[in-house]
C-alpha atoms as a PDB file:
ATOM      1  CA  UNK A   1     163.404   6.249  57.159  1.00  0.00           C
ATOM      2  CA  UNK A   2     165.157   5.609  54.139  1.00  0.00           C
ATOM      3  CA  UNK A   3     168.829   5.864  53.899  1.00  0.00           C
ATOM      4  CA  UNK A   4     171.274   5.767  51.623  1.00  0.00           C
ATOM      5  CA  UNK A   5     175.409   6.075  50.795  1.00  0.00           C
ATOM      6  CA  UNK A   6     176.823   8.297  48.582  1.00  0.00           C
ATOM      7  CA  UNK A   7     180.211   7.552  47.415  1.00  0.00           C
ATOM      8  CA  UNK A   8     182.782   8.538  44.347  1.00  0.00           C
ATOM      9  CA  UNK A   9     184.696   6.846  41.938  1.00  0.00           C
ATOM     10  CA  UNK A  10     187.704   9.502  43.252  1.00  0.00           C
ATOM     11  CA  UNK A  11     187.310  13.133  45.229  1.00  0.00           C
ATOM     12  CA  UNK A  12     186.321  15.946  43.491  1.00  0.00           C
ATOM     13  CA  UNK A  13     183.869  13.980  41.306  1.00  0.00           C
ATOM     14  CA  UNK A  14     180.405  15.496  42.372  1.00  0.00           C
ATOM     15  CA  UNK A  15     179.265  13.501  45.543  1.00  0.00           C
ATOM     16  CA  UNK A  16     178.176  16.987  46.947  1.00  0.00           C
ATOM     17  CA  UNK A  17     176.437  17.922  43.515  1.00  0.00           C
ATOM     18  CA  UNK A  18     174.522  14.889  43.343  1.00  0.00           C
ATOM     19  CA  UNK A  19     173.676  14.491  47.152  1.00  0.00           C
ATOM     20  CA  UNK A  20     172.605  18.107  47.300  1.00  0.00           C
ATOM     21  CA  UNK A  21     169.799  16.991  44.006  1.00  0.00           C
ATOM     22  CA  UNK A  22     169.089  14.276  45.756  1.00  0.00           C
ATOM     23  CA  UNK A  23     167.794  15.701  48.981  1.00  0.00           C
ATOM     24  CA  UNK A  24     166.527  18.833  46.972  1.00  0.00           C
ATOM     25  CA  UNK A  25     164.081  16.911  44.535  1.00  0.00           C
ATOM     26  CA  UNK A  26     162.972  14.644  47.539  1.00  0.00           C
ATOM     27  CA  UNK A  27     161.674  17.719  49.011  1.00  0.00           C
ATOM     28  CA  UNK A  28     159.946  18.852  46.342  1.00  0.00           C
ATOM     29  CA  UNK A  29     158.268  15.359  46.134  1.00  0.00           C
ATOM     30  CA  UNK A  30     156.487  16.327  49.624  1.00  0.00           C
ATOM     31  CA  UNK A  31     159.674  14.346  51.528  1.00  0.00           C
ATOM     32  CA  UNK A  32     161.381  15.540  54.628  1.00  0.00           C
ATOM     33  CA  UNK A  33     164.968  14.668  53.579  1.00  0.00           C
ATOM     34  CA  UNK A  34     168.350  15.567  55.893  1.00  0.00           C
ATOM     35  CA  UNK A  35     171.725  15.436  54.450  1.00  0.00           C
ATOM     36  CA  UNK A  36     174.815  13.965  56.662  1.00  0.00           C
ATOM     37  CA  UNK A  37     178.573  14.953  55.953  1.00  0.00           C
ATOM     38  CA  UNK A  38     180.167  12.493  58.535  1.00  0.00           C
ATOM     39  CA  UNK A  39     183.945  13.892  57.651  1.00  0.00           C
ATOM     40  CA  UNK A  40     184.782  17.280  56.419  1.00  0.00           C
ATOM     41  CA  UNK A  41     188.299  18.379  55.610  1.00  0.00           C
ATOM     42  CA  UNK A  42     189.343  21.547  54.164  1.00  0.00           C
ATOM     43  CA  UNK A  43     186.765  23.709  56.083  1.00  0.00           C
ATOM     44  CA  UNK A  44     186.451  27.746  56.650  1.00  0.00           C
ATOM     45  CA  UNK A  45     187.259  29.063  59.903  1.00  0.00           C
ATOM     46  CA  UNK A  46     184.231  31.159  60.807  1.00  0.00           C
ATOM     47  CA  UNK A  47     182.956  33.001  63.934  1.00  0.00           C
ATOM     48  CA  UNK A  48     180.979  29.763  64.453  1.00  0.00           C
ATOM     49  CA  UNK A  49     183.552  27.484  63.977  1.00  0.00           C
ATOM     50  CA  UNK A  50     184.877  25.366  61.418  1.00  0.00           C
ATOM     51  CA  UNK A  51     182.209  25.144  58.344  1.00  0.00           C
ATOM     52  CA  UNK A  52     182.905  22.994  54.946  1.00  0.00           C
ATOM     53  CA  UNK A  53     180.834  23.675  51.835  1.00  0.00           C
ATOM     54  CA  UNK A  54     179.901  20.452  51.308  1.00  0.00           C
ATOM     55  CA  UNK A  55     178.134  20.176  54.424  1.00  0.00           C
ATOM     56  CA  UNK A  56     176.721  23.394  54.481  1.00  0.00           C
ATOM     57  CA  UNK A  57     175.456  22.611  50.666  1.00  0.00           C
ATOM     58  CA  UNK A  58     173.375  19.198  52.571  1.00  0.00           C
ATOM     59  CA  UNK A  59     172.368  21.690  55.485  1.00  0.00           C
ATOM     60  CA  UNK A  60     170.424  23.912  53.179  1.00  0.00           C
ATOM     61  CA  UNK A  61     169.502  21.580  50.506  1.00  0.00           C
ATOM     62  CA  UNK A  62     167.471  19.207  53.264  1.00  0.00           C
ATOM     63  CA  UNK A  63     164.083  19.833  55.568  1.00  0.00           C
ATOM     64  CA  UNK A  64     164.217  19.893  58.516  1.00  0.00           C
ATOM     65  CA  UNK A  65     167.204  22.041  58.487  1.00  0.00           C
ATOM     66  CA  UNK A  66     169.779  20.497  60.808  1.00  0.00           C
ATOM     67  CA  UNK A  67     172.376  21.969  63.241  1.00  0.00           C
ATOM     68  CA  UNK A  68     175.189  21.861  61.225  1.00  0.00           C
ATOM     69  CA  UNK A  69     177.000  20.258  63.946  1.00  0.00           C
ATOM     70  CA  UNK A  70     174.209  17.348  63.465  1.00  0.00           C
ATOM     71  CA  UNK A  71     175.198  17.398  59.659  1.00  0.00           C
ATOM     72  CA  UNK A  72     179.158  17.193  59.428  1.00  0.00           C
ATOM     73  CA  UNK A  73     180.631  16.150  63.201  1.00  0.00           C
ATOM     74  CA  UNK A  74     184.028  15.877  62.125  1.00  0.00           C
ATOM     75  CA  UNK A  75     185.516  18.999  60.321  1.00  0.00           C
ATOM     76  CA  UNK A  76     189.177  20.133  59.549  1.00  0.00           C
ATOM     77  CA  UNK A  77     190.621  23.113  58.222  1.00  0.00           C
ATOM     78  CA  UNK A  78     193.035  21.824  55.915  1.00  0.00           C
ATOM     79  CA  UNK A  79     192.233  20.489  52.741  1.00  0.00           C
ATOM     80  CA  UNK A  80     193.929  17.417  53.126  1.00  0.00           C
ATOM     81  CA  UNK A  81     193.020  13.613  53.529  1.00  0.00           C
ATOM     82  CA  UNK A  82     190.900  13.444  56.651  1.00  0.00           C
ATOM     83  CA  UNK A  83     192.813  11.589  58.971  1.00  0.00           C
ATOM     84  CA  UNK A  84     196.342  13.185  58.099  1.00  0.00           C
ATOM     85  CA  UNK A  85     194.130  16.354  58.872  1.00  0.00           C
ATOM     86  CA  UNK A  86     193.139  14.706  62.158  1.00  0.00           C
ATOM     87  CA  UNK A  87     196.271  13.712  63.432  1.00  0.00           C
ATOM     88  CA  UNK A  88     197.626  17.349  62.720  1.00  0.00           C
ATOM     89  CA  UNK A  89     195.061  18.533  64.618  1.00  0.00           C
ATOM     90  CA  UNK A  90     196.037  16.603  67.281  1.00  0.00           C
ATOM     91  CA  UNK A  91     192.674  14.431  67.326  1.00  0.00           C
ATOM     92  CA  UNK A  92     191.362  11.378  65.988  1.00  0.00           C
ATOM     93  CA  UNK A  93     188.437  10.520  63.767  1.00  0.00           C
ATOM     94  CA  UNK A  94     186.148   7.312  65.477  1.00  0.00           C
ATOM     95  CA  UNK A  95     184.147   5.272  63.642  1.00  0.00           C
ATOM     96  CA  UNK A  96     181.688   4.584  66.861  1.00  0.00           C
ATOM     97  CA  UNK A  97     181.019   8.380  66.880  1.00  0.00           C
ATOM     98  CA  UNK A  98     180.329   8.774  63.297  1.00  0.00           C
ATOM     99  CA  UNK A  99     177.711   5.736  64.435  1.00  0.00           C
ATOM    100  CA  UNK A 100     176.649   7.798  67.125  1.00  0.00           C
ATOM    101  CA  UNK A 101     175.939  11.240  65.222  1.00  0.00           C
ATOM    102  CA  UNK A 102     174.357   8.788  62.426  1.00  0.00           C
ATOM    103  CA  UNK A 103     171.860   7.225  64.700  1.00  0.00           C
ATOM    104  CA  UNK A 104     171.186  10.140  65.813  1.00  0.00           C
ATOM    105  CA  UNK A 105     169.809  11.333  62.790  1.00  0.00           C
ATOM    106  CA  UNK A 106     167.818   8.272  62.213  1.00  0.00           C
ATOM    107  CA  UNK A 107     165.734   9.554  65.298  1.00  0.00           C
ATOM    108  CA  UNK A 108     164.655  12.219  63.417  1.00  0.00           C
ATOM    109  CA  UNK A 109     160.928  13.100  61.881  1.00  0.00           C
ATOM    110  CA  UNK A 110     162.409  12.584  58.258  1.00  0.00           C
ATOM    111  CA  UNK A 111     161.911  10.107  55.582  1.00  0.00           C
ATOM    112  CA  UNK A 112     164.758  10.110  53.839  1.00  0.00           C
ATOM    113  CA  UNK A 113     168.762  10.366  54.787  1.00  0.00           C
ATOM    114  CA  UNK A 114     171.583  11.026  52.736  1.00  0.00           C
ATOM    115  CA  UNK A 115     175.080  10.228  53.562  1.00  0.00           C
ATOM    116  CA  UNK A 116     177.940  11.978  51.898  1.00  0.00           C
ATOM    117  CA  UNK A 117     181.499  10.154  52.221  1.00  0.00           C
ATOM    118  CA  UNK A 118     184.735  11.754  51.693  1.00  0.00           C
ATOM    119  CA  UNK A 119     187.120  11.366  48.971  1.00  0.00           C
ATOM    120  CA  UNK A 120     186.715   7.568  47.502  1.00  0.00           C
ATOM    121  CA  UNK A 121     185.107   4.270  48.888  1.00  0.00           C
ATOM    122  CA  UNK A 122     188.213   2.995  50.656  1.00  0.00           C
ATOM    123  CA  UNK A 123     188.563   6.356  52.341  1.00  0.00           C
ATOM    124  CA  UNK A 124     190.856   5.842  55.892  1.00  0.00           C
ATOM    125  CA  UNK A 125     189.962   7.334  58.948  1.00  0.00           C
ATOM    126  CA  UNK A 126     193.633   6.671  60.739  1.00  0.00           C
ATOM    127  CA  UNK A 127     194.114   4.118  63.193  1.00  0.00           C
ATOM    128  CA  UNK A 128     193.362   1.049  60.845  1.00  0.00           C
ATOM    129  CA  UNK A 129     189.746   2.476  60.361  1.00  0.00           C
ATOM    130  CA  UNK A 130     188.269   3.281  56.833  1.00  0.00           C
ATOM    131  CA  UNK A 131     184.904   4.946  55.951  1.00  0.00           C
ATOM    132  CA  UNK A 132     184.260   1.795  54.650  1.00  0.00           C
ATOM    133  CA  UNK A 133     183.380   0.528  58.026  1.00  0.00           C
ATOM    134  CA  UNK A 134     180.756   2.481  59.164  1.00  0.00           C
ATOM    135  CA  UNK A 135     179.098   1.788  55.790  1.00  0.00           C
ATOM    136  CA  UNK A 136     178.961  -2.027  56.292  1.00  0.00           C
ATOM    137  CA  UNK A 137     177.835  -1.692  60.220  1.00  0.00           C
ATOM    138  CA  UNK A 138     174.964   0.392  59.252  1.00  0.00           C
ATOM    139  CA  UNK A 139     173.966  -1.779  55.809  1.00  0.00           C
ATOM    140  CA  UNK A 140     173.308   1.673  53.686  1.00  0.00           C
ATOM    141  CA  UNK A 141     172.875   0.954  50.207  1.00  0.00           C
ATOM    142  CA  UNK A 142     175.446   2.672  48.376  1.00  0.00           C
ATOM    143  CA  UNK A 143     175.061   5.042  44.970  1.00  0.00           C
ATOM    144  CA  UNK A 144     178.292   5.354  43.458  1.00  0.00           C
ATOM    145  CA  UNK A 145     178.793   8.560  41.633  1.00  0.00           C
ATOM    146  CA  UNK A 146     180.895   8.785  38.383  1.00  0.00           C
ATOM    147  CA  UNK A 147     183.111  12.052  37.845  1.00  0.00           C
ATOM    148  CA  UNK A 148     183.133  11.403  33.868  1.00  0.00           C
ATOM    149  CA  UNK A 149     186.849  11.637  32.590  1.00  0.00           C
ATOM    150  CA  UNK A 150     189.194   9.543  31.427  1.00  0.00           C
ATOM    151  CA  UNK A 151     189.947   6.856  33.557  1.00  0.00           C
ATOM    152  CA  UNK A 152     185.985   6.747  34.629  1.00  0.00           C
ATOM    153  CA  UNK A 153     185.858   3.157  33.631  1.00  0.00           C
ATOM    154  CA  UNK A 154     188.373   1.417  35.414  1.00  0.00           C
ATOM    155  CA  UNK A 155     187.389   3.245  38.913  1.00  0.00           C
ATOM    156  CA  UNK A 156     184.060   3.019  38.691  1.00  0.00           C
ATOM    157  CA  UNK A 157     184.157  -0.926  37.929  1.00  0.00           C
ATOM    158  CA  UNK A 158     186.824  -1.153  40.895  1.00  0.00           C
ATOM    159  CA  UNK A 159     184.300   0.963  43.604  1.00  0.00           C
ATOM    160  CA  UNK A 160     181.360  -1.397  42.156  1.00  0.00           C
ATOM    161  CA  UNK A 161     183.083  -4.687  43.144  1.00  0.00           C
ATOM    162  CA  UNK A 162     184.898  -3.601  46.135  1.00  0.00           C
ATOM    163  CA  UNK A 163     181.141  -2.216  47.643  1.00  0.00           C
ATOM    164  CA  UNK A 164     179.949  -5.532  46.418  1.00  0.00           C
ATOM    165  CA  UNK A 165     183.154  -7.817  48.069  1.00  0.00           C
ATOM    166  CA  UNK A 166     182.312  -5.705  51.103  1.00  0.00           C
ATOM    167  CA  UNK A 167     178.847  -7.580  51.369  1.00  0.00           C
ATOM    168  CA  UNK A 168     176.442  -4.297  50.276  1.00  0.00           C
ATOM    169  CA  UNK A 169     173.894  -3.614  47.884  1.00  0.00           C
ATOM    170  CA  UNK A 170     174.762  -0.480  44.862  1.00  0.00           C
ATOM    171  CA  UNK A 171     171.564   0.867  45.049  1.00  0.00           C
ATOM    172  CA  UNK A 172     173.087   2.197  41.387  1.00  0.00           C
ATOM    173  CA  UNK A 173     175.256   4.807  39.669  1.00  0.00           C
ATOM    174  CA  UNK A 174     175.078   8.401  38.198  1.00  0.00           C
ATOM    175  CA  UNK A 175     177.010   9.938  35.265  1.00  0.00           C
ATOM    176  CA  UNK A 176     178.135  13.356  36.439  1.00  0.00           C
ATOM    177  CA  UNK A 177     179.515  15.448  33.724  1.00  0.00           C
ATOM    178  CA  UNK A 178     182.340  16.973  35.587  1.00  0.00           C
ATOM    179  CA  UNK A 179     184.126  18.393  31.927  1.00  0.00           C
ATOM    180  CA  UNK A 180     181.764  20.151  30.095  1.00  0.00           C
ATOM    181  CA  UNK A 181     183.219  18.254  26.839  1.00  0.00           C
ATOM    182  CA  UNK A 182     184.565  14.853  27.642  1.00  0.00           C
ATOM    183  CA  UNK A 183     185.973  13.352  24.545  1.00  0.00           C
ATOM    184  CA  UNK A 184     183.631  10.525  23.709  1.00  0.00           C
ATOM    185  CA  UNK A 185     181.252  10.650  26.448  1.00  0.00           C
ATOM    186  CA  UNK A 186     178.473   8.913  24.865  1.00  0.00           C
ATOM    187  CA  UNK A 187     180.827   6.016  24.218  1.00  0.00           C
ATOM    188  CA  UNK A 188     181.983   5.561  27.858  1.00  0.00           C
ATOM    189  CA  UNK A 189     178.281   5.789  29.797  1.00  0.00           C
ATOM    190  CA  UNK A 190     177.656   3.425  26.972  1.00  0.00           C
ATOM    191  CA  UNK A 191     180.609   1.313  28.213  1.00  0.00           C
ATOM    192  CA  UNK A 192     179.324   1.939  31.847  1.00  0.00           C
ATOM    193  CA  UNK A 193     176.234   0.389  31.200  1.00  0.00           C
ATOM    194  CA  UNK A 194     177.748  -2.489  29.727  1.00  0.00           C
ATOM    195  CA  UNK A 195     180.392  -3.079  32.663  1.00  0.00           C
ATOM    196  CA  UNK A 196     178.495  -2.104  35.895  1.00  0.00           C
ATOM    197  CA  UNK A 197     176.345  -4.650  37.532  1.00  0.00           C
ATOM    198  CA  UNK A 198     173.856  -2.200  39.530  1.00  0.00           C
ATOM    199  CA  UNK A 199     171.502   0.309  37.514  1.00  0.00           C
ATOM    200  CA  UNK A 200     171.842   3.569  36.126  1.00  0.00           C
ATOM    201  CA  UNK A 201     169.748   6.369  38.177  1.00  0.00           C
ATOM    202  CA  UNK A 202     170.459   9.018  35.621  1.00  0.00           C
ATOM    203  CA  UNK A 203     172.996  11.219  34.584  1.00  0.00           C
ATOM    204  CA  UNK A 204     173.777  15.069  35.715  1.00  0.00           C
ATOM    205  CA  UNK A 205     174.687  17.462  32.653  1.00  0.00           C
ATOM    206  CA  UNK A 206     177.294  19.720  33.303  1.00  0.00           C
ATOM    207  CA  UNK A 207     176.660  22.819  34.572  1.00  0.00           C
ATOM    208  CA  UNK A 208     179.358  26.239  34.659  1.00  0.00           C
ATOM    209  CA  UNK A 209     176.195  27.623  37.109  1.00  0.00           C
ATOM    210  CA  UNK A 210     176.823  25.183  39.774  1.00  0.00           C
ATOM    211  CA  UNK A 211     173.138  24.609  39.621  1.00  0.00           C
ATOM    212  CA  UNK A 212     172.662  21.310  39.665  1.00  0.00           C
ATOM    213  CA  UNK A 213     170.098  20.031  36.983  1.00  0.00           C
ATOM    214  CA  UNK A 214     168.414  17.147  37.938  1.00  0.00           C
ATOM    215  CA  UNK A 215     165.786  16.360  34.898  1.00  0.00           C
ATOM    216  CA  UNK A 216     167.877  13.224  33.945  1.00  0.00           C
ATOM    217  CA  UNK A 217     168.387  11.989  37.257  1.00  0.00           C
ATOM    218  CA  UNK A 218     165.335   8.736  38.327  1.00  0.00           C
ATOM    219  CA  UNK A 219     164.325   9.405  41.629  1.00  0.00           C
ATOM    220  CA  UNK A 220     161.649   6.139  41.705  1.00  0.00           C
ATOM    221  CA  UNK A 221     164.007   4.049  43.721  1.00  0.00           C
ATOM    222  CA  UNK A 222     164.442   7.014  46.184  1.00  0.00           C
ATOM    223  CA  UNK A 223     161.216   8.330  46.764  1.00  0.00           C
ATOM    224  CA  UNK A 224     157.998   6.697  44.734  1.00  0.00           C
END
């Protein structure tokens, strides 16, 4: 099984967007590909308890369809940094059981995984722990995905090297067009190209549908 971290140069950025294309198109390649959501804050309260839309997006995106509790094992109901969230709730968020419900998954009769963090790289769990962490134990290869806006640059060269300092390989970046008209977009993914050290696997045009459209993204490195 293949497997494979998806992070963002900041929240609200796309990880979902992209993750959800990425396990989508694998399937239509003939792939059995499952989605993970480790940590889930600002969730619905349901008859079936809590449910986030991120994770549910990876539950129905991938095939085998998962349990959701298999896909996000740690879900809050505020939308608030995970482990604030956590220690409201009067719990904790562990990085062995995020291991756990990971390895888990690796059991399974799929070829391909997709992890979704939360938030940034450096994202903390509480209790000196950072997403980070279970990253580097498990030795995913890490696509960073860039919410294009100002600023773009700067965090996406900063996520690059810290993944890099931490010891793992970018398997490479996407250009998400989060503003359907950036000022001078074609300028910064040139400057993007110029500054990041891993590849470019594509970009993903904007899209007031939500759909996402995934004709520019290379899925070679994923699933050849």
């Amino acid at each position: 099984m293949k497997a494979f971290f998806v992070t963002g140069t900041d929240t609200e950025v796309g990880k979902t967007f992209v993750s959800g294309a990425l396990l989508q198109q694998s399937v239509k390649r003939g792939k059995r590909a499952i989605g993970f959501k480790p940590v889930a804050s600002g969730c619905e309260r349901t008859i079936e308890g809590l449910r986030n839309s991120d994770a549910l997006t990876l539950q129905a995106s991938g095939e085998p369809v998962l349990k959701y509790e298999e896909v996000n094992p740690f879900s809050f109901e505020e939308a608030i940094a995970p482990h604030i969230a956590a220690k409201r709730a009067q719990t904790s968020i562990d990085v062995k059981r995020i291991n756990q419900a990971y390895l888990a998954l690796t059991q399974k009769d799929a070829d391909i995984l997709i992890v979704e963090g939360a938030g940034g790289w450096r994202l903390p769990l509480g209790n000196g722990q950072f997403m980070s962490e279970f990253v580097a134990q498990q030795q995913l290869p890490v696509v960073i995905v860039v919410g294009m806006k100002l600023g773009c640059l700067n965090h996406a060269k900063l996520t690059e090297e810290a993944i890099l300092n931490d010891g793992l390989k970018v398997a490479g970046w996407v250009a998400n067009h989060i503003q359907p008209d950036m000022p001078y977009l074609a300028e910064n993914i040139a400057s993007l190209h110029e500054m990041m050290l891993s590849p470019c696997l594509g970009e993903m045009p904007w899209s007031d549908t939500g759909e996402p459209d995934a004709s520019k993204l290379s899925l070679d490195w994923l699933c050849p």
